[in-house]
Structures are given as C-alpha cells and as structure tokens.
PDB file of N, CA and C in Angstrom:
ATOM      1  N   UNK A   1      97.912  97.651  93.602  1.00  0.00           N
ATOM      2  CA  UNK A   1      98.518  97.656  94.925  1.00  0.00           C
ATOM      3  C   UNK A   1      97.927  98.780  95.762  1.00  0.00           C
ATOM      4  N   UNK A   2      97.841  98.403  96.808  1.00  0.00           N
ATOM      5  CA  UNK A   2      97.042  99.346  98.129  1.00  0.00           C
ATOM      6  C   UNK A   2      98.221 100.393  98.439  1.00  0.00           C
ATOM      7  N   UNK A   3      98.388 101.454  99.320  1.00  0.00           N
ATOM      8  CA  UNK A   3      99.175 102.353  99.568  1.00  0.00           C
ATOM      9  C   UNK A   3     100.588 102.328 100.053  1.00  0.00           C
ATOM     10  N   UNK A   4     101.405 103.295  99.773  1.00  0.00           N
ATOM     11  CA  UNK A   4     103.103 103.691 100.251  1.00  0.00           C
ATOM     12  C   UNK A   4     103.210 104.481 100.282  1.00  0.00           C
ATOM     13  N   UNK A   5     104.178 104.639 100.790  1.00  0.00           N
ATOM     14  CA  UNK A   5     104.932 106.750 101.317  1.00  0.00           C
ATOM     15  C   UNK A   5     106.372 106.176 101.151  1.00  0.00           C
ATOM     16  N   UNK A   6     107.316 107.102 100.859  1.00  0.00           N
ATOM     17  CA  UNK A   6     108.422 107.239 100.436  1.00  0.00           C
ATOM     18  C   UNK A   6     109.195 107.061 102.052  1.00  0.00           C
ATOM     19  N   UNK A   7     110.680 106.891 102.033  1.00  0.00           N
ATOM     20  CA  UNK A   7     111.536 106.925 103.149  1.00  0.00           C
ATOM     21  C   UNK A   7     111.279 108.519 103.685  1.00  0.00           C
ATOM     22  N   UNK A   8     111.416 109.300 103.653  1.00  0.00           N
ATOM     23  CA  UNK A   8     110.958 111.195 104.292  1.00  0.00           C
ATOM     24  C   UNK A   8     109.497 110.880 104.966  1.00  0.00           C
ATOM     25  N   UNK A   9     108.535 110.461 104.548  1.00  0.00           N
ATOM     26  CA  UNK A   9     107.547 110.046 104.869  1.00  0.00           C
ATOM     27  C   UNK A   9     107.605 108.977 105.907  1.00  0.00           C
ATOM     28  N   UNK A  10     107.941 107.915 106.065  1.00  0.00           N
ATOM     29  CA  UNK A  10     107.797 106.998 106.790  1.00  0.00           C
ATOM     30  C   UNK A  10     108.785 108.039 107.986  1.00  0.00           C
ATOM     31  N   UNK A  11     109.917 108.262 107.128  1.00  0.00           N
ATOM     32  CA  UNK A  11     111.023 108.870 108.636  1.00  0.00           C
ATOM     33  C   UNK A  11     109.826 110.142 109.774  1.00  0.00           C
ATOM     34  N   UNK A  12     109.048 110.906 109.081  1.00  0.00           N
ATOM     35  CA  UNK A  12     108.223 111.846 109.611  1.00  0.00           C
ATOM     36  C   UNK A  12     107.467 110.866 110.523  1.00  0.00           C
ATOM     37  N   UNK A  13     106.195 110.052 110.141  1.00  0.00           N
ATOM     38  CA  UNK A  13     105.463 109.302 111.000  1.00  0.00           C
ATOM     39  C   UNK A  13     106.558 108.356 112.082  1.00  0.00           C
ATOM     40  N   UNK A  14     107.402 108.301 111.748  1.00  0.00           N
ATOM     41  CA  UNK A  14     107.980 107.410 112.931  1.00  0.00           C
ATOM     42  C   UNK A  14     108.179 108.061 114.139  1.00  0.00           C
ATOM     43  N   UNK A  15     108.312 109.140 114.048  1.00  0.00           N
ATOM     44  CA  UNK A  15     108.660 110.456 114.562  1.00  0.00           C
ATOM     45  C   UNK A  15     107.649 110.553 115.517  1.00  0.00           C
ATOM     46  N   UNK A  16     106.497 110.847 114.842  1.00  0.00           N
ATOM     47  CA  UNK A  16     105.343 111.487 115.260  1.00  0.00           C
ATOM     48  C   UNK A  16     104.076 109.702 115.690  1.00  0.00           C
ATOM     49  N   UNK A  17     104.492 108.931 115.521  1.00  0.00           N
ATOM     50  CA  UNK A  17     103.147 107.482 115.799  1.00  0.00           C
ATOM     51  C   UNK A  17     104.275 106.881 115.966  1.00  0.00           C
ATOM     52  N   UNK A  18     103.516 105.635 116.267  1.00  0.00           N
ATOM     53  CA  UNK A  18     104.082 104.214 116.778  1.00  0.00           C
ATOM     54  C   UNK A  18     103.805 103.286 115.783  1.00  0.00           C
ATOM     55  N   UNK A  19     104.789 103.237 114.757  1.00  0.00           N
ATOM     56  CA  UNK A  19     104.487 102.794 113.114  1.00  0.00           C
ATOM     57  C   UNK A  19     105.569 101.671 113.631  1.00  0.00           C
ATOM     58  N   UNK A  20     104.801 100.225 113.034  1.00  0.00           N
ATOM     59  CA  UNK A  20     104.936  98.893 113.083  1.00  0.00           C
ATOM     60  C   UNK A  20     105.509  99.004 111.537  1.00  0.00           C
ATOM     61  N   UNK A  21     106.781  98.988 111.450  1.00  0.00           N
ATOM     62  CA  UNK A  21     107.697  98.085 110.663  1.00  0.00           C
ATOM     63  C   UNK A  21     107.965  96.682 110.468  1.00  0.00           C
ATOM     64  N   UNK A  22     107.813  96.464 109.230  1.00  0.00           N
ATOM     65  CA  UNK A  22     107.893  94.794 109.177  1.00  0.00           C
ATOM     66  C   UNK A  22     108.961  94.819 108.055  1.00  0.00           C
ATOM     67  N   UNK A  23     109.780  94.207 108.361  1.00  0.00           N
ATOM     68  CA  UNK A  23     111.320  93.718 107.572  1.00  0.00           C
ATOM     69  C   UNK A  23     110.984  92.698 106.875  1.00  0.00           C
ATOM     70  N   UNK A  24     110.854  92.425 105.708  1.00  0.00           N
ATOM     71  CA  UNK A  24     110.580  91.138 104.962  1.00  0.00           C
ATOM     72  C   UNK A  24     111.789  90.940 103.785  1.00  0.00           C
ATOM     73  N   UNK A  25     113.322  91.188 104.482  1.00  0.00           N
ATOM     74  CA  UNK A  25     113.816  90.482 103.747  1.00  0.00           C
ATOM     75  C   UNK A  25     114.491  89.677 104.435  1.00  0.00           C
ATOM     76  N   UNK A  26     114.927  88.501 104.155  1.00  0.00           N
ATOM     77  CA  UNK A  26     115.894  87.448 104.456  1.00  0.00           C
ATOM     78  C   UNK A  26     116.357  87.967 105.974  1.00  0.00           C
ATOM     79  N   UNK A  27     116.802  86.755 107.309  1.00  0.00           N
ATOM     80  CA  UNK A  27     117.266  87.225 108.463  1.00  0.00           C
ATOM     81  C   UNK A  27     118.856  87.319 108.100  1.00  0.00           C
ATOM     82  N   UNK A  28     119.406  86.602 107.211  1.00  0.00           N
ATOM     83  CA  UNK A  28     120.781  87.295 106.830  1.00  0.00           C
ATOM     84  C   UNK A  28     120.778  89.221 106.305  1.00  0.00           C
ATOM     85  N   UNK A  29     120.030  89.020 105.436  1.00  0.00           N
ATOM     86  CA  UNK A  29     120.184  90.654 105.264  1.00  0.00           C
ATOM     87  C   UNK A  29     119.701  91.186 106.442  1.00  0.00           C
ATOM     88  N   UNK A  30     118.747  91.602 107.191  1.00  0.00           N
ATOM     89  CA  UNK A  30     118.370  91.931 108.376  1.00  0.00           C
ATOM     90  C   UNK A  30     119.719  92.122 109.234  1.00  0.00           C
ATOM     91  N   UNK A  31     120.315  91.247 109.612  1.00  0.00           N
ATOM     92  CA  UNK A  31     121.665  91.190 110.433  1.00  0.00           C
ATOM     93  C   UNK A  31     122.818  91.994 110.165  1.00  0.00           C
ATOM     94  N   UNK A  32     122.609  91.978 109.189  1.00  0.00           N
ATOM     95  CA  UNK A  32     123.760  93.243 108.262  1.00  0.00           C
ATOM     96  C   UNK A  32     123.330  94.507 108.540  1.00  0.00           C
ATOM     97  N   UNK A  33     121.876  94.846 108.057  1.00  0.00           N
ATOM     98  CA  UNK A  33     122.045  95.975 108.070  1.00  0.00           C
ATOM     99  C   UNK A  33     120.033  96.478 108.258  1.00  0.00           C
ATOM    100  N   UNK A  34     119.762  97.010 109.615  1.00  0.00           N
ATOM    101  CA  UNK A  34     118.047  97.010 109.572  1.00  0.00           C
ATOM    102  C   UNK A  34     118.271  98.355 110.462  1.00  0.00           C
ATOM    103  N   UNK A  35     116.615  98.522 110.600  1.00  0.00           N
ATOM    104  CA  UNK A  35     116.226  99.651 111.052  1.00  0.00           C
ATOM    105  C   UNK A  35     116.299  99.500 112.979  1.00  0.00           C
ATOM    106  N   UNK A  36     116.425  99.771 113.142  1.00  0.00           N
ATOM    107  CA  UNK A  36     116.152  99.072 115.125  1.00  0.00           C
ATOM    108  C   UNK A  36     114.711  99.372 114.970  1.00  0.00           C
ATOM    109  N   UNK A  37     113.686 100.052 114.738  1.00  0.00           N
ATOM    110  CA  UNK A  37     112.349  99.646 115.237  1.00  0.00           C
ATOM    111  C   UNK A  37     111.713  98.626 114.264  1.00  0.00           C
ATOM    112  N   UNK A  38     112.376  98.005 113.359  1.00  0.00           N
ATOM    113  CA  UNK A  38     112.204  97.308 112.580  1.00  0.00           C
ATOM    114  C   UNK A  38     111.883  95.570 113.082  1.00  0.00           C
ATOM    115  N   UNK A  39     110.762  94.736 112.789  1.00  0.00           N
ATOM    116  CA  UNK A  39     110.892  93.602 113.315  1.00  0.00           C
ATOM    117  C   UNK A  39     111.076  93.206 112.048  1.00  0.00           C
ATOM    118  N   UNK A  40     112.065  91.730 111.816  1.00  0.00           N
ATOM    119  CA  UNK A  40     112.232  90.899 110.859  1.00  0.00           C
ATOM    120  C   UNK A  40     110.745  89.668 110.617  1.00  0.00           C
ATOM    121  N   UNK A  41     110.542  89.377 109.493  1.00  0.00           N
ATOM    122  CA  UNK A  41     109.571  88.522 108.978  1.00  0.00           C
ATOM    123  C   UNK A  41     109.228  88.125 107.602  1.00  0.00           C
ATOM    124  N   UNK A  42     110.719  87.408 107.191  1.00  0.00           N
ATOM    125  CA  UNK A  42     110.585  87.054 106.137  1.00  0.00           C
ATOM    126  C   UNK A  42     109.398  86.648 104.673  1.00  0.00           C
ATOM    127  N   UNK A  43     109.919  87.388 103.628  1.00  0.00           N
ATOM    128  CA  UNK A  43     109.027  87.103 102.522  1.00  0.00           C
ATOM    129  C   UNK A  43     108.826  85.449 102.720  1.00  0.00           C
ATOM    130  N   UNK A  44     110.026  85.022 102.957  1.00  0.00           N
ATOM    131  CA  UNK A  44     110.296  83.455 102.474  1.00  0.00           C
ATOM    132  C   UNK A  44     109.344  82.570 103.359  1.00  0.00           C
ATOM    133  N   UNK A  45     108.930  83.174 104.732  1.00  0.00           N
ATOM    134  CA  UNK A  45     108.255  82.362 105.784  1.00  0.00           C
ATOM    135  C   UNK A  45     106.365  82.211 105.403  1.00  0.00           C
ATOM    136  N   UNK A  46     106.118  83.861 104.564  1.00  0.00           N
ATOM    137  CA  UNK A  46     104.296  83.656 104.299  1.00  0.00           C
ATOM    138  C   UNK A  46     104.214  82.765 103.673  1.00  0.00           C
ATOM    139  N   UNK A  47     102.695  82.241 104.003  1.00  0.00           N
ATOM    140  CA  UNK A  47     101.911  83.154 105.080  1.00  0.00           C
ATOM    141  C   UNK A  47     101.562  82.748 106.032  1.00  0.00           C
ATOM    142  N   UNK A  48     102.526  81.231 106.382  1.00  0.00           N
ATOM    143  CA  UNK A  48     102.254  81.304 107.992  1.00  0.00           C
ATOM    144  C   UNK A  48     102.526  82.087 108.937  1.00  0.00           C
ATOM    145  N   UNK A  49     103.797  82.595 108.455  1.00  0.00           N
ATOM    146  CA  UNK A  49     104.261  83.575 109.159  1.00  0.00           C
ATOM    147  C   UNK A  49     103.372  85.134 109.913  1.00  0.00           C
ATOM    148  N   UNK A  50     102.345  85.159 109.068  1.00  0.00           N
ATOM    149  CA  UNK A  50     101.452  86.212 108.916  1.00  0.00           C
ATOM    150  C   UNK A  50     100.546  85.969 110.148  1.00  0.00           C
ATOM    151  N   UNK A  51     100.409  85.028 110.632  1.00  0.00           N
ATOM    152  CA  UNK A  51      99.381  84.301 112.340  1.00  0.00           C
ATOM    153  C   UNK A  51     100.103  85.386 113.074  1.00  0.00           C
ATOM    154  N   UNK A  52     101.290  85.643 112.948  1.00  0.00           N
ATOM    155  CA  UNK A  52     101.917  85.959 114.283  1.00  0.00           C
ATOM    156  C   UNK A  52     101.836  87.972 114.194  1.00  0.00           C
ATOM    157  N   UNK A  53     101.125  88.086 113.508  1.00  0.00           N
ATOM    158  CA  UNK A  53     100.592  89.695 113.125  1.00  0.00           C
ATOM    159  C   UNK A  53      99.117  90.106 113.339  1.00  0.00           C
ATOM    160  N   UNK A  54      98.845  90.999 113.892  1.00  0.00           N
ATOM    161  CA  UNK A  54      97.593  91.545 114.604  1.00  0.00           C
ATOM    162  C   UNK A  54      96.949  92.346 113.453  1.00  0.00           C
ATOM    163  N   UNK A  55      95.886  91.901 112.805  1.00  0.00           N
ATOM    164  CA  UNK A  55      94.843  92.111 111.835  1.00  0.00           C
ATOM    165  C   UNK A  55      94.587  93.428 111.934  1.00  0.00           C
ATOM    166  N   UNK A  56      94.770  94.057 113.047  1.00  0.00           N
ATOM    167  CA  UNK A  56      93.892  95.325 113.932  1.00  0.00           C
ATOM    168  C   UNK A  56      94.768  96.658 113.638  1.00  0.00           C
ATOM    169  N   UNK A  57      95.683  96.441 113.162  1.00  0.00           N
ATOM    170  CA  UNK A  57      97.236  97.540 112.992  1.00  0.00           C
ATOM    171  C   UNK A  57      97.708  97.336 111.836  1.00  0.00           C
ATOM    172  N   UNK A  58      98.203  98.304 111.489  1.00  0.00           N
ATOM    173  CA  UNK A  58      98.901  98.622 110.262  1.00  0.00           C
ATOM    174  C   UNK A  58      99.934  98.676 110.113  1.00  0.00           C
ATOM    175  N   UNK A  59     101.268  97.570 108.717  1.00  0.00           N
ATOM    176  CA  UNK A  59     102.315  97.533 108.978  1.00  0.00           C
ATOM    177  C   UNK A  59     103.073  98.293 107.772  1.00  0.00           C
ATOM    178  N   UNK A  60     104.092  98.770 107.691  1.00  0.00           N
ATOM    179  CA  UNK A  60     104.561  99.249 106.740  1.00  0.00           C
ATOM    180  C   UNK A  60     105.499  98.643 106.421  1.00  0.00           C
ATOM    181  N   UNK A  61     105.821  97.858 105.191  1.00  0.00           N
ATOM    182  CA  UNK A  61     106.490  96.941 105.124  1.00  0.00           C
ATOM    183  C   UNK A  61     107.984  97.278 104.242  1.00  0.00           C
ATOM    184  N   UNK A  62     108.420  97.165 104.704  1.00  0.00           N
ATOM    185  CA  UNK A  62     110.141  97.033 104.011  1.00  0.00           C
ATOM    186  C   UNK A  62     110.930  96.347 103.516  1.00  0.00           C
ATOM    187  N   UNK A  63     112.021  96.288 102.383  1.00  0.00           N
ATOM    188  CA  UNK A  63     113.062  95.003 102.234  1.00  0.00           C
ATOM    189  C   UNK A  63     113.829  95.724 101.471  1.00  0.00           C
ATOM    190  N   UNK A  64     114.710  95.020 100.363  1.00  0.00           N
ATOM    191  CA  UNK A  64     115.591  95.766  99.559  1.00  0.00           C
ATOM    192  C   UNK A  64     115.585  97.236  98.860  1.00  0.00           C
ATOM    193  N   UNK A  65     114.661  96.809  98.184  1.00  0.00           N
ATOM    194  CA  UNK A  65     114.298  97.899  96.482  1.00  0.00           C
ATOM    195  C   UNK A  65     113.059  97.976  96.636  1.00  0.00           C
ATOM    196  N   UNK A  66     112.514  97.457  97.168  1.00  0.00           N
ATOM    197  CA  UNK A  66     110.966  97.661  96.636  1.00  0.00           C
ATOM    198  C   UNK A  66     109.821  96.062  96.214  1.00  0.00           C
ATOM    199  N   UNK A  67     110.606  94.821  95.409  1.00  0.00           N
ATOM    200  CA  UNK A  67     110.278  93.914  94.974  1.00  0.00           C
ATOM    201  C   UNK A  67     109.456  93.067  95.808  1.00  0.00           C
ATOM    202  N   UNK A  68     110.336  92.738  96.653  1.00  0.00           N
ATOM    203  CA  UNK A  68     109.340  91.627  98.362  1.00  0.00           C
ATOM    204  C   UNK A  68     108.363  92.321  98.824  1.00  0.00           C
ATOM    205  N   UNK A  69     108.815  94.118  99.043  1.00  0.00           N
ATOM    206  CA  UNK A  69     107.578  94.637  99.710  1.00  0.00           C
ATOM    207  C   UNK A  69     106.158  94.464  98.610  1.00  0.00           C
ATOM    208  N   UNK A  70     106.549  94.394  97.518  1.00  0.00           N
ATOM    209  CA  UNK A  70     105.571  94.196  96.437  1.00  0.00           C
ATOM    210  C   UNK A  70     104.315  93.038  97.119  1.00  0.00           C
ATOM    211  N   UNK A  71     104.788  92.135  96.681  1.00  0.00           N
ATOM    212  CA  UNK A  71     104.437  90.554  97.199  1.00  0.00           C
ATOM    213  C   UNK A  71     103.841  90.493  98.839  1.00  0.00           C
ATOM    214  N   UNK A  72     104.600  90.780  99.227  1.00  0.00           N
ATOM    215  CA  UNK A  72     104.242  90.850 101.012  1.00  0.00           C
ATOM    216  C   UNK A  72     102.803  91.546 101.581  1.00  0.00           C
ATOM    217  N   UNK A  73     102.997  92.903 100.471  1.00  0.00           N
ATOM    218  CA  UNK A  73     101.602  93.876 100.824  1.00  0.00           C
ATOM    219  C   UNK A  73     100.974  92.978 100.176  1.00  0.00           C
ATOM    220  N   UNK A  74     101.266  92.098  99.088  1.00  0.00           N
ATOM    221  CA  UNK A  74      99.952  91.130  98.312  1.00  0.00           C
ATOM    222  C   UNK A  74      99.109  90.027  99.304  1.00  0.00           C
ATOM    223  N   UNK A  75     100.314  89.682  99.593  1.00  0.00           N
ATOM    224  CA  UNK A  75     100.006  88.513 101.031  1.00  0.00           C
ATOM    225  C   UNK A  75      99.212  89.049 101.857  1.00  0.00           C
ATOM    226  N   UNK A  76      99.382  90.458 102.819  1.00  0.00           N
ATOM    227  CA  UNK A  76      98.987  91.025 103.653  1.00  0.00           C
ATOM    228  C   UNK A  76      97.878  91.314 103.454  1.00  0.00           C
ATOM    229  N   UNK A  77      97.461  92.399 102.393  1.00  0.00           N
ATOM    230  CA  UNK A  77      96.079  92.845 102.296  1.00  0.00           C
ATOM    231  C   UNK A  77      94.998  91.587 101.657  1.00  0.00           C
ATOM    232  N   UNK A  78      95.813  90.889 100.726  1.00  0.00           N
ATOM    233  CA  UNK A  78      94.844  89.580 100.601  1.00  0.00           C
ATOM    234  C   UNK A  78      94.182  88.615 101.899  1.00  0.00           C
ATOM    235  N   UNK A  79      95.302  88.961 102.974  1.00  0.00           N
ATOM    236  CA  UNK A  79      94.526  87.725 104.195  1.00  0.00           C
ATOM    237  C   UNK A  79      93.669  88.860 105.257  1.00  0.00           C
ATOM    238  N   UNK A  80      93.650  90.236 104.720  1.00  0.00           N
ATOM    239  CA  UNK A  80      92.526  90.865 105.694  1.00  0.00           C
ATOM    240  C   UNK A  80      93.561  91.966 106.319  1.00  0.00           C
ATOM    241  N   UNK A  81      95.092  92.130 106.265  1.00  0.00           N
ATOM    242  CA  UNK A  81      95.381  92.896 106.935  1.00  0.00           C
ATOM    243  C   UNK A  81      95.744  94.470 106.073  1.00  0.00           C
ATOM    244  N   UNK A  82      96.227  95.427 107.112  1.00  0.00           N
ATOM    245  CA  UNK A  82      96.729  96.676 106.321  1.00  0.00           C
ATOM    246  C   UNK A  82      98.200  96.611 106.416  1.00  0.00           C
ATOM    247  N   UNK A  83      98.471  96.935 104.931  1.00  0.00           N
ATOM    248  CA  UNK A  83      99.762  96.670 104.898  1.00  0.00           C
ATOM    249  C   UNK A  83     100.214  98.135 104.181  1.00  0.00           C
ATOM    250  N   UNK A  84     101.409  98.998 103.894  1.00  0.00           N
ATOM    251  CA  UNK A  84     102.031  99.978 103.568  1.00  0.00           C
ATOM    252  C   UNK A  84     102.919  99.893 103.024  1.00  0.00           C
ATOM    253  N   UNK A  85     103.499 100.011 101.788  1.00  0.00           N
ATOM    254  CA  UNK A  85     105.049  99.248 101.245  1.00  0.00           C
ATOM    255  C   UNK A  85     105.679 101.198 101.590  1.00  0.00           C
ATOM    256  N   UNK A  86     107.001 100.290 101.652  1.00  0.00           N
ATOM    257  CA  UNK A  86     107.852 101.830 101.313  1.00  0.00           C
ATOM    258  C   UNK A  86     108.672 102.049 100.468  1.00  0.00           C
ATOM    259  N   UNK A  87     108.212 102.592  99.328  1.00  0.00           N
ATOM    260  CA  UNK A  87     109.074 103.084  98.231  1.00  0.00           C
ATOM    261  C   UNK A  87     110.312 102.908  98.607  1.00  0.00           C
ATOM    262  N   UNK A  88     111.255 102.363  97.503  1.00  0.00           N
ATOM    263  CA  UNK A  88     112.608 102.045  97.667  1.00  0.00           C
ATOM    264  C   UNK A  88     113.228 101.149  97.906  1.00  0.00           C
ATOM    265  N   UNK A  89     112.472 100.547  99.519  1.00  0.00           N
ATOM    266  CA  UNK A  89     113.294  99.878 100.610  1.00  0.00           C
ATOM    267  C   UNK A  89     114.685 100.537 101.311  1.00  0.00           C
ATOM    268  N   UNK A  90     115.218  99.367 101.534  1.00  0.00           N
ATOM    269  CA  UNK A  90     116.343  99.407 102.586  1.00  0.00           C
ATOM    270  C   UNK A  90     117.514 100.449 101.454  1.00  0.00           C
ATOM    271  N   UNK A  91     117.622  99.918  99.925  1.00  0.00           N
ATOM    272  CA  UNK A  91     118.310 101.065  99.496  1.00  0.00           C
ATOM    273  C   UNK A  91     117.813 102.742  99.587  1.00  0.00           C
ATOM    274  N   UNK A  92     116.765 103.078  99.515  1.00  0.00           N
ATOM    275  CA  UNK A  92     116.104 104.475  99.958  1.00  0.00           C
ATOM    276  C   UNK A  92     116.662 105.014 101.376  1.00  0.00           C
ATOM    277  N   UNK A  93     115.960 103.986 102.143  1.00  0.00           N
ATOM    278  CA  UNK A  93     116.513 104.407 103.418  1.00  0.00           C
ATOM    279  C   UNK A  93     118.150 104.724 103.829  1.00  0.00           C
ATOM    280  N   UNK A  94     118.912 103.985 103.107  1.00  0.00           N
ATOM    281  CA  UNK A  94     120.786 104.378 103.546  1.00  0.00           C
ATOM    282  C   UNK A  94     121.098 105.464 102.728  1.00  0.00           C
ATOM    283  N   UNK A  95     120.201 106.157 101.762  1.00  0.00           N
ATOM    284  CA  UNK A  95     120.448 106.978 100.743  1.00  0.00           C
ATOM    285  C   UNK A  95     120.131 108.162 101.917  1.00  0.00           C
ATOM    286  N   UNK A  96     118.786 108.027 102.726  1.00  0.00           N
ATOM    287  CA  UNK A  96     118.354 109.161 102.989  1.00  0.00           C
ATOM    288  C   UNK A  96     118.886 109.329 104.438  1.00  0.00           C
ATOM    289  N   UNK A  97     119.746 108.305 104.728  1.00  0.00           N
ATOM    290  CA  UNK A  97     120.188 108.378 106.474  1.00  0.00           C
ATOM    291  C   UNK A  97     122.015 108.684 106.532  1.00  0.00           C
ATOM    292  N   UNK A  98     122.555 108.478 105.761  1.00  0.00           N
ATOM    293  CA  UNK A  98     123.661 109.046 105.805  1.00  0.00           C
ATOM    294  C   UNK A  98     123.957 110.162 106.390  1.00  0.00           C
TER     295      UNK A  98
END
C-alpha cells in the first residue's frame, strides 16, 4: 500500500493546505456522522465512481477503521490516481476531536 498519516496529521495539513477528503463509507454512515470538508464517495459505487475525481490532486481517503480506506487507495492508485488512507478512520478521528 502507497502512503497515510494518522488523524494529528491529516488535522495539521487541513489546517495549513486545501486537502481533498474523500469519505468512502456508505451515504448512511456519512449522514450520521462526517467531517464537513469531507465529500462522500462510496466504496460500494468504484470505480465508476472514480470518473468524477481529478487524476491531478491528491485525496486522502477516509471511512470507518481503516478497512474501505484499504481497498479504495487500491482502486485509486491502481487507475492512475494519488490516493492517502488515514490511519484509523472515522473511529480515530471522534477519538481525537472530542
């Protein structure tokens, strides 16, 4: 697998760049509970879903635990793009935002 940074990490660059989040879990989970700079784009939809993403930018990809982002960066960097998983997922992140 190609590269990740932990939730402290991603929280720093968000800060500091204009870091393209990609939500790849389910639009039910999304609705419950996401990041606001976060766009939704389901694991379940690649890789058509993947047309509608700019080859040229780099996404850091998110979901539960860690598992989808697995798969997703597989999808991603296999069709040409840069992809970033983030350690954890969405459980990391409510751990570290409380």
């Amino acid at each position: 697998m190609g590269k990740s940074v932990n939730v402290d990490e991603l929280i720093v660059k968000m800060k500091d760049e204009n870091v393209r989040l990609l939500d790849v879990r389910e639009a039910d989970e999304f609705t419950i509970l996401s990041i606001p700079e976060a766009f939704n784009l389901p694991l379940s939809g690649f890789p058509e879903s993947m047309t509608r993403l700019d080859k040229h930018k780099e996404y850091y990809v998110i979901d539960a635990s860690g598992d989808r982002s697995d798969r997703a960066c597989e999808h991603l960097e296999g069709a040409g793009f840069h992809a970033v998983k983030v350690e954890g997922g969405m459980e990391a992140w409510e751990i570290e935002n409380k």
